[in-house]
Protein backbone atom coordinates (compact mmCIF):
# COMPACT_ATOMS: atom_id res chain seq x y z
CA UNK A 1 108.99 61.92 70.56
CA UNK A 2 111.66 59.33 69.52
CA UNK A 3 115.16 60.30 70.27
CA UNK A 4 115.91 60.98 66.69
CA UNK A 5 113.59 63.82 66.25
CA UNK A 6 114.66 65.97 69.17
CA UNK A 7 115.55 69.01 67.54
CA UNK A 8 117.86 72.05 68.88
CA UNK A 9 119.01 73.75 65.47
CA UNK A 10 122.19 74.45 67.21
CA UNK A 11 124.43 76.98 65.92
CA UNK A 12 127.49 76.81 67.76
CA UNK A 13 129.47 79.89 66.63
CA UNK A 14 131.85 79.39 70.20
CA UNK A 15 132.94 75.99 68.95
CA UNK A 16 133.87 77.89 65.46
CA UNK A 17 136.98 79.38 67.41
CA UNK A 18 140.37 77.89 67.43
CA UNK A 19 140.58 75.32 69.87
CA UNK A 20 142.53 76.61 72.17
CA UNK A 21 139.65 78.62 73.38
CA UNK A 22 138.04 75.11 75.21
CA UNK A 23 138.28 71.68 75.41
CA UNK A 24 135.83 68.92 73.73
CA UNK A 25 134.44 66.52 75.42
CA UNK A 26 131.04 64.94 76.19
CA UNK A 27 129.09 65.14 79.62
CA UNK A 28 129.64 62.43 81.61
CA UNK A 29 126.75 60.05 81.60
CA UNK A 30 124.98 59.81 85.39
CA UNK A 31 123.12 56.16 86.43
CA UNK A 32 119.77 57.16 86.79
CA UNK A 33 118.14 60.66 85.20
CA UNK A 34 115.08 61.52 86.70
CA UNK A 35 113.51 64.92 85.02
CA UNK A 36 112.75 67.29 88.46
CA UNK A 37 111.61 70.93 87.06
CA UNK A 38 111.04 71.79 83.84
CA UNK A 39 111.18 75.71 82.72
CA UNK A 40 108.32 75.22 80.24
CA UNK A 41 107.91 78.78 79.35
CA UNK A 42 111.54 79.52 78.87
CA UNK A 43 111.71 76.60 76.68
CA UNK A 44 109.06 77.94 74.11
CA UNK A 45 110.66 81.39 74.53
CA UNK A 46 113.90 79.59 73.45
CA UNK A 47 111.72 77.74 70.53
CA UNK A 48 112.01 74.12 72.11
CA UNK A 49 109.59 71.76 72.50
CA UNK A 50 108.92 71.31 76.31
CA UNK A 51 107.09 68.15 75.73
CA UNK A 52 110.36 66.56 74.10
CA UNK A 53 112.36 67.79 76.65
CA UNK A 54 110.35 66.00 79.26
CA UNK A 55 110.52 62.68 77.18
CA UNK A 56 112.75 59.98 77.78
CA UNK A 57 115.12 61.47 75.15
CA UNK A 58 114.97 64.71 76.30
CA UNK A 59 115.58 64.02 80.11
CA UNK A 60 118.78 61.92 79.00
CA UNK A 61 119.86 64.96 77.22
CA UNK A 62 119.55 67.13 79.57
CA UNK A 63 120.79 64.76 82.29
CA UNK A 64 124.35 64.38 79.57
CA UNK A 65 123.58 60.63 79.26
CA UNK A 66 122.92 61.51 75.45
CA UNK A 67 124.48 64.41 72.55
CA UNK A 68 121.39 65.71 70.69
CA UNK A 69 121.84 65.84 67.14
CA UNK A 70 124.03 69.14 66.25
CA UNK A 71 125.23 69.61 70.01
CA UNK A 72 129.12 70.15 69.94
CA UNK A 73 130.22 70.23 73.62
CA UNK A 74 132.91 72.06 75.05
CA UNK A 75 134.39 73.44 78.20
CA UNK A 76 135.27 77.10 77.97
CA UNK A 77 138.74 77.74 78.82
CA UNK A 78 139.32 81.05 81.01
CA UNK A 79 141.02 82.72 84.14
CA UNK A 80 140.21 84.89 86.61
CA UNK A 81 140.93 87.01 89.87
CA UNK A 82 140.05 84.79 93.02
CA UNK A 83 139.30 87.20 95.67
CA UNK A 84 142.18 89.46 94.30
CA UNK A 85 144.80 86.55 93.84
CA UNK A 86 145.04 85.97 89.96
CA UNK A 87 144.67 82.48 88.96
CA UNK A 88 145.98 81.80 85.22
CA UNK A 89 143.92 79.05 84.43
CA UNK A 90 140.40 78.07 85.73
CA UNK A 91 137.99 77.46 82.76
CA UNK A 92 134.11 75.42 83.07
CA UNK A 93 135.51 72.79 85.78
CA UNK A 94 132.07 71.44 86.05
CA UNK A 95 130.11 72.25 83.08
CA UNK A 96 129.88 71.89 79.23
CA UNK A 97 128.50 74.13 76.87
CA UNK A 98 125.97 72.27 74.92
CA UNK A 99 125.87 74.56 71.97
CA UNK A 100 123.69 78.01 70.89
CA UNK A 101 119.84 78.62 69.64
CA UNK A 102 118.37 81.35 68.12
CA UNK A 103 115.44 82.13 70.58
CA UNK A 104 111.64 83.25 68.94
CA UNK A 105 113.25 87.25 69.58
CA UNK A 106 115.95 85.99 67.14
CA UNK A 107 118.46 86.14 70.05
CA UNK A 108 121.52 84.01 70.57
CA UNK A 109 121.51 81.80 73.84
CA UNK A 110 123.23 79.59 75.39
CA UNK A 111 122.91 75.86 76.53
CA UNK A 112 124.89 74.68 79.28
CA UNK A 113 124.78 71.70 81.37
CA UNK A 114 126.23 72.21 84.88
CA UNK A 115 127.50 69.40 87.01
CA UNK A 116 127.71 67.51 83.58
CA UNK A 117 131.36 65.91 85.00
CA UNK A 118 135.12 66.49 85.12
CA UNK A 119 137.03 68.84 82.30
CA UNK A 120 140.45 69.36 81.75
CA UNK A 121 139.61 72.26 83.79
CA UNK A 122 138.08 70.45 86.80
CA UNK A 123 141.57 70.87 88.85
CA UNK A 124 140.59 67.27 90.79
CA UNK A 125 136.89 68.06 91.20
CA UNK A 126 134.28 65.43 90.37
CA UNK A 127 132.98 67.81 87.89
CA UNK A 128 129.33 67.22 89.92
CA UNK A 129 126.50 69.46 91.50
CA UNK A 130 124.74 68.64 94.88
CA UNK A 131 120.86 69.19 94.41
CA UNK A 132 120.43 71.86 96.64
CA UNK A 133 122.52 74.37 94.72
CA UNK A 134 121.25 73.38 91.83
CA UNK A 135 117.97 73.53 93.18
CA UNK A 136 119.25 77.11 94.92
CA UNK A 137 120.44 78.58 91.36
CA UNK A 138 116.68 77.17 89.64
CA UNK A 139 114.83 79.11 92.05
CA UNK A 140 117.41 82.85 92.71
CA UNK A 141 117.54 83.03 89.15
CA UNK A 142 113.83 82.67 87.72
CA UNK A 143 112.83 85.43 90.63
CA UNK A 144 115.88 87.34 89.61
CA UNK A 145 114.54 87.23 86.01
CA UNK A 146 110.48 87.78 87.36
CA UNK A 147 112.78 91.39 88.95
CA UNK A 148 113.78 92.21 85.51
CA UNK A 149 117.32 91.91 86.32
CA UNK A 150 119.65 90.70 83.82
CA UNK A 151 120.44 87.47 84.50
CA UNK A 152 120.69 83.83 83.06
CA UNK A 153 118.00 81.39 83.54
CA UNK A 154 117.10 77.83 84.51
CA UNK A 155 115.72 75.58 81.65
CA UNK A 156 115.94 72.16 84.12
CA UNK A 157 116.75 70.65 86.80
CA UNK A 158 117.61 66.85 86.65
CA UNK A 159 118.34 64.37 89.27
CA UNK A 160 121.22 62.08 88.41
CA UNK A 161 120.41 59.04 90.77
CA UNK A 162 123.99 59.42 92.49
CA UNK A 163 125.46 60.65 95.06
CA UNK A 164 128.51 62.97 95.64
CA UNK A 165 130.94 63.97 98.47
CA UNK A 166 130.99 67.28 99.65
CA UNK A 167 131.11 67.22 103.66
CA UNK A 168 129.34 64.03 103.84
CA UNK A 169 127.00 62.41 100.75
CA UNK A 170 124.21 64.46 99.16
CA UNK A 171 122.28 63.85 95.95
CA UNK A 172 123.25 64.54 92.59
CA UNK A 173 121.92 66.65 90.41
CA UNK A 174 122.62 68.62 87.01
CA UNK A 175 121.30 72.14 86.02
CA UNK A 176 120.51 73.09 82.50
CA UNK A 177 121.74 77.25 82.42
CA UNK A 178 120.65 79.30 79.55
CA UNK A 179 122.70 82.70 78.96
CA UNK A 180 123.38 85.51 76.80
CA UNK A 181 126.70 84.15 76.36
CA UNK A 182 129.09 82.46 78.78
CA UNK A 183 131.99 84.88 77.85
CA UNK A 184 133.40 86.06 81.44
CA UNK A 185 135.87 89.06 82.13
CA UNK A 186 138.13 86.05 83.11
CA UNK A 187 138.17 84.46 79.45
CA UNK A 188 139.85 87.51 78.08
CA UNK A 189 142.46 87.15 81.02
CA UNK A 190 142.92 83.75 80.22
CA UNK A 191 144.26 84.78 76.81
CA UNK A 192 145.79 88.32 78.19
CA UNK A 193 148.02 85.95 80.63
CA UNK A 194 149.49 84.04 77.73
CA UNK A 195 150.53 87.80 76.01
CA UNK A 196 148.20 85.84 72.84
CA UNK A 197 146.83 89.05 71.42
CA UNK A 198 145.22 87.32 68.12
CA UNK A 199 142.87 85.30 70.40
CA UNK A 200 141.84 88.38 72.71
CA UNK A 201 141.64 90.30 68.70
CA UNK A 202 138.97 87.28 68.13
CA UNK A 203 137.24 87.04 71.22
CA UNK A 204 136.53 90.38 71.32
CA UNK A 205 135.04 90.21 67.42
CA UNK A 206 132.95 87.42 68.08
CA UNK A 207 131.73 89.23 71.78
CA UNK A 208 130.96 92.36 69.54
CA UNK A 209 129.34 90.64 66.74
CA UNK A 210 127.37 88.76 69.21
CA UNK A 211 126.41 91.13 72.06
CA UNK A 212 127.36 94.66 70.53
CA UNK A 213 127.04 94.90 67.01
CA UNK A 214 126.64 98.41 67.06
CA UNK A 215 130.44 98.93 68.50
CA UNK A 216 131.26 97.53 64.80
CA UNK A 217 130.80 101.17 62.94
CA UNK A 218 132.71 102.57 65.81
CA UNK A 219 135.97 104.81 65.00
CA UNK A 220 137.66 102.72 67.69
CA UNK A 221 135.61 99.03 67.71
CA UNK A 222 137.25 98.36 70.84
CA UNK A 223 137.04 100.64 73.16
CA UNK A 224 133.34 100.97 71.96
CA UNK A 225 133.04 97.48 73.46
CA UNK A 226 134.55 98.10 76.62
CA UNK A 227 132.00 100.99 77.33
CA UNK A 228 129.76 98.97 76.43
CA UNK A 229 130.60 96.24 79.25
CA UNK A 230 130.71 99.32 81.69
CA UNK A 231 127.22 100.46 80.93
CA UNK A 232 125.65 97.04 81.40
CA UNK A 233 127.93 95.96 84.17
CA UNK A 234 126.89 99.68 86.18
CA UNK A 235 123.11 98.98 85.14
CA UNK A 236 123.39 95.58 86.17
CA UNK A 237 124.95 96.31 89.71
CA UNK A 238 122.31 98.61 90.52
CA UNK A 239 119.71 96.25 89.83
CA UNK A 240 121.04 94.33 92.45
CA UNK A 241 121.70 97.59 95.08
CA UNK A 242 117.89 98.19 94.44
CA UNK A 243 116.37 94.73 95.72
CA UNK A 244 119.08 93.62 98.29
CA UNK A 245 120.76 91.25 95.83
CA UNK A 246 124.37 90.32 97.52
CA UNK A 247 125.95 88.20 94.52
CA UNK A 248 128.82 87.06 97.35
CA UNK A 249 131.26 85.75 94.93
CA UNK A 250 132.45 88.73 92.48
CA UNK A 251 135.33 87.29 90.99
CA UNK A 252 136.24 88.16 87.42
CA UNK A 253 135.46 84.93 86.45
CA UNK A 254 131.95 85.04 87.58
CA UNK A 255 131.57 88.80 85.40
CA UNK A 256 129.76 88.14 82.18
CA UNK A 257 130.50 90.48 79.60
CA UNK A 258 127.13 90.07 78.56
CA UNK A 259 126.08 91.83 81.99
CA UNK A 260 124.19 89.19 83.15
CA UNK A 261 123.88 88.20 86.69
CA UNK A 262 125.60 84.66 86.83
CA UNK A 263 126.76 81.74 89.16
CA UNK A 264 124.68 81.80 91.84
CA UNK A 265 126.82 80.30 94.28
CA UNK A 266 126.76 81.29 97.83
CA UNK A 267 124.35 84.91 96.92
CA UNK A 268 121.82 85.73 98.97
CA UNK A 269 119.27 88.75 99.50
CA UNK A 270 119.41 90.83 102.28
CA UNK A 271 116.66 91.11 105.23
CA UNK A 272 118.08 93.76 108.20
CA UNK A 273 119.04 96.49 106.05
CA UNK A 274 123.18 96.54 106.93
CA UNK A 275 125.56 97.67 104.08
CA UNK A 276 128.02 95.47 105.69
CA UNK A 277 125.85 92.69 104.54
CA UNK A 278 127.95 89.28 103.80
CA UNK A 279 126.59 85.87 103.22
CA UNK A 280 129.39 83.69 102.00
CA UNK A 281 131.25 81.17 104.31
CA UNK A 282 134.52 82.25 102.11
CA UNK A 283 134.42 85.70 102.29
CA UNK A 284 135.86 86.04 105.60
CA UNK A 285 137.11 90.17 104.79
CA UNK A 286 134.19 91.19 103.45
CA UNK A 287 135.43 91.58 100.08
CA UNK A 288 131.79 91.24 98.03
CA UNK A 289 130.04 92.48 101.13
CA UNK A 290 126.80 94.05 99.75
CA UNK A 291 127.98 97.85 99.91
CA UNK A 292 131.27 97.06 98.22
CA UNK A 293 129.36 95.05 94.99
CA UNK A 294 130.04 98.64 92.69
CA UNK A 295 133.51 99.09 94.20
CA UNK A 296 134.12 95.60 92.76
CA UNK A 297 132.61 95.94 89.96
CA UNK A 298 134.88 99.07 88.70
CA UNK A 299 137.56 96.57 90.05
CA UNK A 300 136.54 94.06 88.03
CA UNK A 301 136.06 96.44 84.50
CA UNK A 302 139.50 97.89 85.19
CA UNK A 303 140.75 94.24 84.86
CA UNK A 304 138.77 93.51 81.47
CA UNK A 305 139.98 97.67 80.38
CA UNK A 306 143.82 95.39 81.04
CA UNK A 307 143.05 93.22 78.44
CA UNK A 308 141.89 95.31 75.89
CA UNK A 309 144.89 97.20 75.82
CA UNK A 310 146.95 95.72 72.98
CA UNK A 311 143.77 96.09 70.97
CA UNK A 312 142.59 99.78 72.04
CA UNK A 313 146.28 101.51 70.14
CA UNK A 314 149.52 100.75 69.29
CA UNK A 315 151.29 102.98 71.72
CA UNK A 316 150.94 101.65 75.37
CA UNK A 317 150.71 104.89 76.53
CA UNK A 318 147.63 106.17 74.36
CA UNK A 319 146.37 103.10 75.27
CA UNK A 320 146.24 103.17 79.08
CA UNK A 321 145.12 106.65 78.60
CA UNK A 322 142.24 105.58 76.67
CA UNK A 323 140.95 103.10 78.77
CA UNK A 324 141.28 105.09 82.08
CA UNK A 325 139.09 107.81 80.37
CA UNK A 326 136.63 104.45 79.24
CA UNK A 327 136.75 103.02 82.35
CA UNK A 328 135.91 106.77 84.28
CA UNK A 329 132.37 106.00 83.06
CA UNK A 330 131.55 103.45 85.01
CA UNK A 331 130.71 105.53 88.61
CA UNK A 332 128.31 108.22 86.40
CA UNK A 333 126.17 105.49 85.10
CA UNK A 334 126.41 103.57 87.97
CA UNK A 335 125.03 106.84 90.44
CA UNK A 336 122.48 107.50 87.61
CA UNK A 337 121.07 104.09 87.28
CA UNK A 338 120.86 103.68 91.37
CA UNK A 339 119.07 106.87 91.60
CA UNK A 340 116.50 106.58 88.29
CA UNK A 341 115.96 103.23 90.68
CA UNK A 342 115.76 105.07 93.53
CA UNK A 343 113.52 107.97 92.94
CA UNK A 344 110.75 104.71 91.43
CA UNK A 345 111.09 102.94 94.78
CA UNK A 346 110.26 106.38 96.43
CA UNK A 347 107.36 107.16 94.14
CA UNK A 348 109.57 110.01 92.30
CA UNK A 349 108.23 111.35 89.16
CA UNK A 350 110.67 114.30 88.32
CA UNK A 351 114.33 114.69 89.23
CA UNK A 352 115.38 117.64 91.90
CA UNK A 353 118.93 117.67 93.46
CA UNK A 354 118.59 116.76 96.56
CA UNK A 355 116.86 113.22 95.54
CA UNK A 356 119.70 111.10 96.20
CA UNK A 357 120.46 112.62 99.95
CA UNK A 358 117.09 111.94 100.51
CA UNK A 359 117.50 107.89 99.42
CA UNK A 360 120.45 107.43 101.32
CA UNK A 361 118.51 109.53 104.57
CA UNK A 362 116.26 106.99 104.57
CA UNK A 363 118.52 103.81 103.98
CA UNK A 364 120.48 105.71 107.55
CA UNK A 365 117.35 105.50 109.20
CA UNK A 366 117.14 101.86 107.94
CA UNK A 367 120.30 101.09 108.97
CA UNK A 368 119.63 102.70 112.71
CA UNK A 369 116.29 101.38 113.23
CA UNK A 370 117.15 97.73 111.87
CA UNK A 371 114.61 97.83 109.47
CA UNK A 372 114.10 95.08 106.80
CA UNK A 373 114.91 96.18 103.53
CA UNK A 374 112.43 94.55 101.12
CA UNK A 375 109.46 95.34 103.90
CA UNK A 376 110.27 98.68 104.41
CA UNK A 377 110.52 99.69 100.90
CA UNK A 378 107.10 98.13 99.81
CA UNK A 379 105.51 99.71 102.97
CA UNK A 380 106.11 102.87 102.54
CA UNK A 381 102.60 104.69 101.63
CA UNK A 382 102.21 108.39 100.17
CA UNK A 383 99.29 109.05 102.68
CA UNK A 384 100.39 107.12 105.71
CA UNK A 385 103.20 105.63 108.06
CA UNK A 386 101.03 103.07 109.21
CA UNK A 387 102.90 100.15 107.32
CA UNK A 388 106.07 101.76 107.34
CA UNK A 389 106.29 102.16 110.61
CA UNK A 390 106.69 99.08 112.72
CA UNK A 391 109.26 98.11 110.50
CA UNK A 392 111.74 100.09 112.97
CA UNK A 393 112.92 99.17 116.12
CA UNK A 394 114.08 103.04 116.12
CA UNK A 395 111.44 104.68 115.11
CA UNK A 396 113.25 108.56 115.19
CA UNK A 397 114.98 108.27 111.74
CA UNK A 398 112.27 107.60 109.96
CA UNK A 399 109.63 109.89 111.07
CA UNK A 400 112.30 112.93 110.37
CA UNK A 401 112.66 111.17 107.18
CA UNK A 402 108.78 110.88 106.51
CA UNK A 403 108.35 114.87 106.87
CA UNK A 404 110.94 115.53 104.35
CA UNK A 405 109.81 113.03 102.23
CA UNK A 406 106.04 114.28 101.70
CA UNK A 407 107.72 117.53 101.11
CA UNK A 408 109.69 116.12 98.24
CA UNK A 409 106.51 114.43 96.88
CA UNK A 410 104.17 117.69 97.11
CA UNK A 411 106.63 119.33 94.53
CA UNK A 412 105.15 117.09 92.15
CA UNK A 413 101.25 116.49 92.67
CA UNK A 414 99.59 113.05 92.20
CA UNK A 415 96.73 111.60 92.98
CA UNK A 416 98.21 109.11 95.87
CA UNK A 417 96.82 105.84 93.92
CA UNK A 418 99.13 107.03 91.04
CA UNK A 419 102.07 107.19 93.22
CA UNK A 420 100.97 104.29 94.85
CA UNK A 421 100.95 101.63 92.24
CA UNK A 422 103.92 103.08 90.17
CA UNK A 423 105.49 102.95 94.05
CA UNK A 424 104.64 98.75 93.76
CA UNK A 425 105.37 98.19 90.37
CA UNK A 426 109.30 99.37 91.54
CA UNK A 427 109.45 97.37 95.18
CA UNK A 428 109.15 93.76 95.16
CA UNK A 429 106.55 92.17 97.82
CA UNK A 430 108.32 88.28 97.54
CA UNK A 431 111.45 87.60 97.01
CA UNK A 432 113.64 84.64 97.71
CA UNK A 433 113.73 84.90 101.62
CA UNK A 434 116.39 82.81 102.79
CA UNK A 435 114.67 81.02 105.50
CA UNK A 436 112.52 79.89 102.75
CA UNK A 437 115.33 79.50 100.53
CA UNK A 438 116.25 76.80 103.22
CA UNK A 439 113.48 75.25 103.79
CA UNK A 440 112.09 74.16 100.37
CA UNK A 441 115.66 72.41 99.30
CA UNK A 442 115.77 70.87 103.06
CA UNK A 443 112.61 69.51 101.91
CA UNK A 444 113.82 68.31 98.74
CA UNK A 445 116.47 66.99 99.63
CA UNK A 446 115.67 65.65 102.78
CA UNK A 447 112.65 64.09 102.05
CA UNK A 448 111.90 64.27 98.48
CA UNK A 449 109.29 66.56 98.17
CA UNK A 450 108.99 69.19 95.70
CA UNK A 451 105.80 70.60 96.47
CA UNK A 452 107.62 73.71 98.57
CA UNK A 453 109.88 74.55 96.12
CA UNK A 454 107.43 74.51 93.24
CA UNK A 455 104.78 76.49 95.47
CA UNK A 456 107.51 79.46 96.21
CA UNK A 457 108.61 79.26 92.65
CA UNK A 458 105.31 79.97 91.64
CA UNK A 459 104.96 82.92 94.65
CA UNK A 460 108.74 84.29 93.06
CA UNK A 461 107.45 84.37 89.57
CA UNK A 462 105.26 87.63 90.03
CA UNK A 463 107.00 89.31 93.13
CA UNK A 464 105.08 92.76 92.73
CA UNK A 465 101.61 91.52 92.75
CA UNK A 466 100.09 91.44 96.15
CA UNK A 467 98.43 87.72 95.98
CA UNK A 468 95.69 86.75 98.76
CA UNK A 469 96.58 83.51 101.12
CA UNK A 470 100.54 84.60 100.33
CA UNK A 471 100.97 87.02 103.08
CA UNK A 472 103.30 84.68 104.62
CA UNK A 473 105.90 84.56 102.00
CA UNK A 474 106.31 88.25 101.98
CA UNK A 475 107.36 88.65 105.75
CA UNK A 476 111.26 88.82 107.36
CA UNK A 477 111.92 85.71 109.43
CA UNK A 478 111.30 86.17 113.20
CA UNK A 479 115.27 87.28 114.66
CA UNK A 480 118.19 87.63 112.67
CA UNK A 481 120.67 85.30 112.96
CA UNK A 482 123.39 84.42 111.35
CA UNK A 483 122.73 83.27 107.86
CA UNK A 484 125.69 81.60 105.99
CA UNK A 485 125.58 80.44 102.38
CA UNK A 486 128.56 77.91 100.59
CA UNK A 487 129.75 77.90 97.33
CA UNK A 488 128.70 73.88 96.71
CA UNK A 489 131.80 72.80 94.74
C-alpha cells in the first residue's frame, strides 16, 4: 500500500481542547524500524488494515518515523500522587497520543505510541522504551484482555534499531497502546493543582460525553460521573483480586477513568497464594502489595472525588458532603463484585450468607498450606480432592474446608459436569507465569528469537481452555524465590 493511502480516519476530539491540556509535537524518528508483532485481530476490530500496517509505511508509522495523514500528536499533560507524595506536574514523558478511531462497535479508542521520544514532560528522560517491557506490556495485556478484564491493548510492537541506557545498553523498542481513553485520575489533578476550574468543567464534559453519556440527563452531571468511575474502578479491582493480578504501581496517574487496567510497569501475577504479595523493586513498604490494591483504589477515587468538588455545588460544604456519600459506594460494589467472582470460581449458583466466609476459609487455608493460587483454584473438582490436593504443603486447611464446601454445593443440586465447566469457564488454566514471563523476553532480547514469546502469546490468548501438549505452561515454577519486577523508565 503506498504511504499515501494509509488510512486512520482519525478523529481527534482530545486535541479539540485548549492547549493547555498537552503539548504538540511529533514522535521522534528512530534509525532503523523493524515491525516485531503485529495485533492483527485488534487491528480489524479497530477497522485498520493489518496488511498496511505491516507495510513499509505502516511500520514507519508505527515506529514515529512518519505522521499518517489526519494524526495530530500530542503529549497529555497531567499529575499525580507518587506513592502518596503529590507531584504537580508529570504528563506522557515518553509517549504521544497519535489521535482517536471509531472501532467496527462504533467505540472511541485510542492510539498511542510509547517510547515515541522526549516531551516537555519527559523531566530529562530519553523519552525511550527497552524491548523487554515493551515486549512485557504486549504479552500481560492481550492475556489480561483473553481474562475479560478491562484493560488496554497492544496493536504493535516495533524495534527501533537503537539502543538505550538503562543500567547498561538494551534494545530499543516502541509499543503501539490502544485505550478507552488515556484520561487518568492524575489529569484532573493536574488542572485541580492550578485551582483552573474551567478546564476540570471541560475535562469532565468531554470524559462524560465520551465514556458516560448517560451521566448527561443526570440531576447532578457530576457527581453522576464520579459514581460512575467508582463502579468501574471497584469492578475493575476485583477482576484483578480474582486471578492474582498485582498491578504494583497504583499511582493516580496510572488510574484511568475509563477503568481500564493500564501501564503495565513492574505488575506481576501471583503464584504462592500470600496477600502480602509485592513484586516491584520500588515498592519497598508495600504500598500496592496485592491485598492493599482496593484500599488504594478508594485512595485513589477519594483523590479524583477532590477534584470534582468545585464542580459537584457551590457551597464547599454540600460539596464535600456529597462526594463522601459518592465516594461511600465504592467498598459495596467492590465486596459485591469480589464475591459474584467468587461464588463462579467456587462453582456457586445461588447466593446464601455465609458465601463469602467460606471464600476467604479457603484463601486461609491457601495462605497456610502455601498453595498456588491459579492451580488451586482450577483444581478444585465438585466430586474429588484429587487435584486439589497436592497443591498444599499443609494439607489440614483444606480438607476442613472441602467438607464445608460440598455442604454449601448440595444446597443447590447439579449435575457435577454443570458445576464443573461453569467452575473452568471462571478459573484461568494459563496465565502469564513469571518464570515464563522471563524467559521468552530473555530470549528476545538476548538472542533474537521470537518464537517463545509468540508460542505463549498464543497459549495466553485462550487461558480457560485446557489445550493438549500445553500442560507445561499451566504449572507454578519449581521453589519460590524471590521474583522482582522494574518499572523500565
Amino acid at each position: 500500500m503506498a504511504p499515501d493511502t494509509l488510512s486512520f480516519a482519525f478523529d481527534n476530539s482530545y486535541a479539540r481542547l485548549p492547549e493547555r491540556f498537552y503539548a504538540r509535537l511529533d514522535p521522534t524518528p528512530v534509525a532503523a524500524p523493524r515491525l516485531l508483532k503485529l495485533n492483527a485481530a485488534l487491528a480489524a476490530e479497530l477497522g485498520l488494515d493489518a496488511a498496511a500496517l505491516a507495510s513499509p509505511a505502516g511500520v514507519e508509522m508505527l515506529a514515529g518515523n512518519r505522521v499518517a495523514p489526519g494524526s495530530l500528536p500530542i503529549a497529555l499533560a497531567y499529575a499525580g500522587h507518587q506513592f502518596g507524595n503529590f507531584v504537580p506536574q508529570l504528563g506522557d514523558g515518553r509517549a504521544i497520543l497519535l489521535g482517536e478511531v471509531i472501532d467496527r462497535a462504533g467505540r472511541r479508542r485510542d492510539l498511542q505510541l510509547k517510547g515515541s521520544g522526549p516531551t516537555p514532560f519527559s523531566r530529562r528522560g530519553d523519552g525511550r522504551a527497552a524491548l523487554g517491557p515493551v515486549l512485557r506490556e504486549y504479552l500481560v495485556s492481550e492475556a489480561m484482555a483473553a481474562l475479560g478484564i478491562p484493560t488496554t491493548r497492544s496493536l504493535a510492537a516495533v524495534a527501533t534499531g537503537e539502543e538505550i541506557w538503562r543500567e547498561a545498553p538494551l534494545p530499543g523498542a516502541v509499543l503501539t497502546r490502544v485505550a478507552a481513553s488515556h484520561v487518568r485520575v492524575g489529569t484532573f489533578q493536574f488542572f485541580a493543582a492550578r485551582g483552573d476550574t474551567e478546564a476540570l468543567r471541560l475535562l469532565a464534559d468531554h470524559v462524560i460525553e465520551r465514556h458516560y453519556p448517560e451521566a448527561r440527563t443526570d440531576a447532578n452531571p457530576y457527581r453522576a460521573l464520579f459514581a460512575a468511575v467508582i463502579a468501574r474502578q471497584a469492578t475493575l479491582v476485583a477482576g484483578w483480586m480474582l486471578v492474582g493480578f498485582v498491578h504494583g504501581v497504583m499511582n493516580t496517574d496510572n488510574c484511568s477513568v475509563a477503568g481500564e487496567t493500564i501501564d503495565y510497569g513492574p505488575c506481576a501475577f501471583m503464584d504462592v497464594y500470600k496477600p502480602d504479595t509485592v513484586f516491584s523493586s520500588i515498592d519497598q513498604g508495600g504500598r500496592y502489595a496485592y491485598a492493599n490494591q482496593p484500599r488504594i483504589a478508594h485512595w485513589n477515587l477519594a483523590r479524583f472525588g477532590e477534584t470534582l468538588l468545585p464542580l459537584l455545588a457551590e457551597d464547599s460544604d454540600a460539596a464535600l458532603a456529597m462526594a463522601n456519600e459518592t465516594l461511600a459506594t465504592f467498598q459495596p460494589r467492590y465486596g459485591q463484585a469480589l464475591l459474584a467472582g467468587m461464588r463462579r470460581k467456587l462453582g456457586l449458583f445461588t447466593e446464601e450468607s455465609g458465601d463469602a466466609a467460606l471464600a476467604q476459609e479457603l484463601l486461609n487455608a491457601m495462605a497456610e498450606g502455601r498453595a498456588d493460587f491459579t492451580a488451586t483454584f482450577r483444581a478444585l473438582d465438585p466430586e474429588s480432592d484429587a487435584a486439589a490436593l497436592p497443591r498444599f504443603a499443609a494439607t489440614d486447611g483444606y480438607e476442613a474446608w472441602a467438607v464445608k464446601w460440598r455442604e454449601r454445593l448440595a444446597h443447590e443440586p447439579r449435575p457435577a459436569a454443570e458445576r464443573r465447566a461453569a467452575m473452568h469457564a471462571a478459573n484461568p488454566l494459563y496465565i502469564p507465569r513469571n518464570h515464563r514471563v522471563e524467559a521468552v523476553l530473555a530470549a528476545a532480547i538476548e538472542q533474537g528469537d521470537l518464537g517463545p514469546f509468540e508460542d505463549f502469546l498464543a497459549v495466553l490468548s485462550k487461558p480457560f481452555d485446557a489445550r493438549p501438549g500445553l500442560e507445561a505452561y499451566a504449572e507454578p515454577p519449581e521453589g519460590q524465590g524471590v521474583y522482582r519486577t522494574f518499572c523500565g523508565t
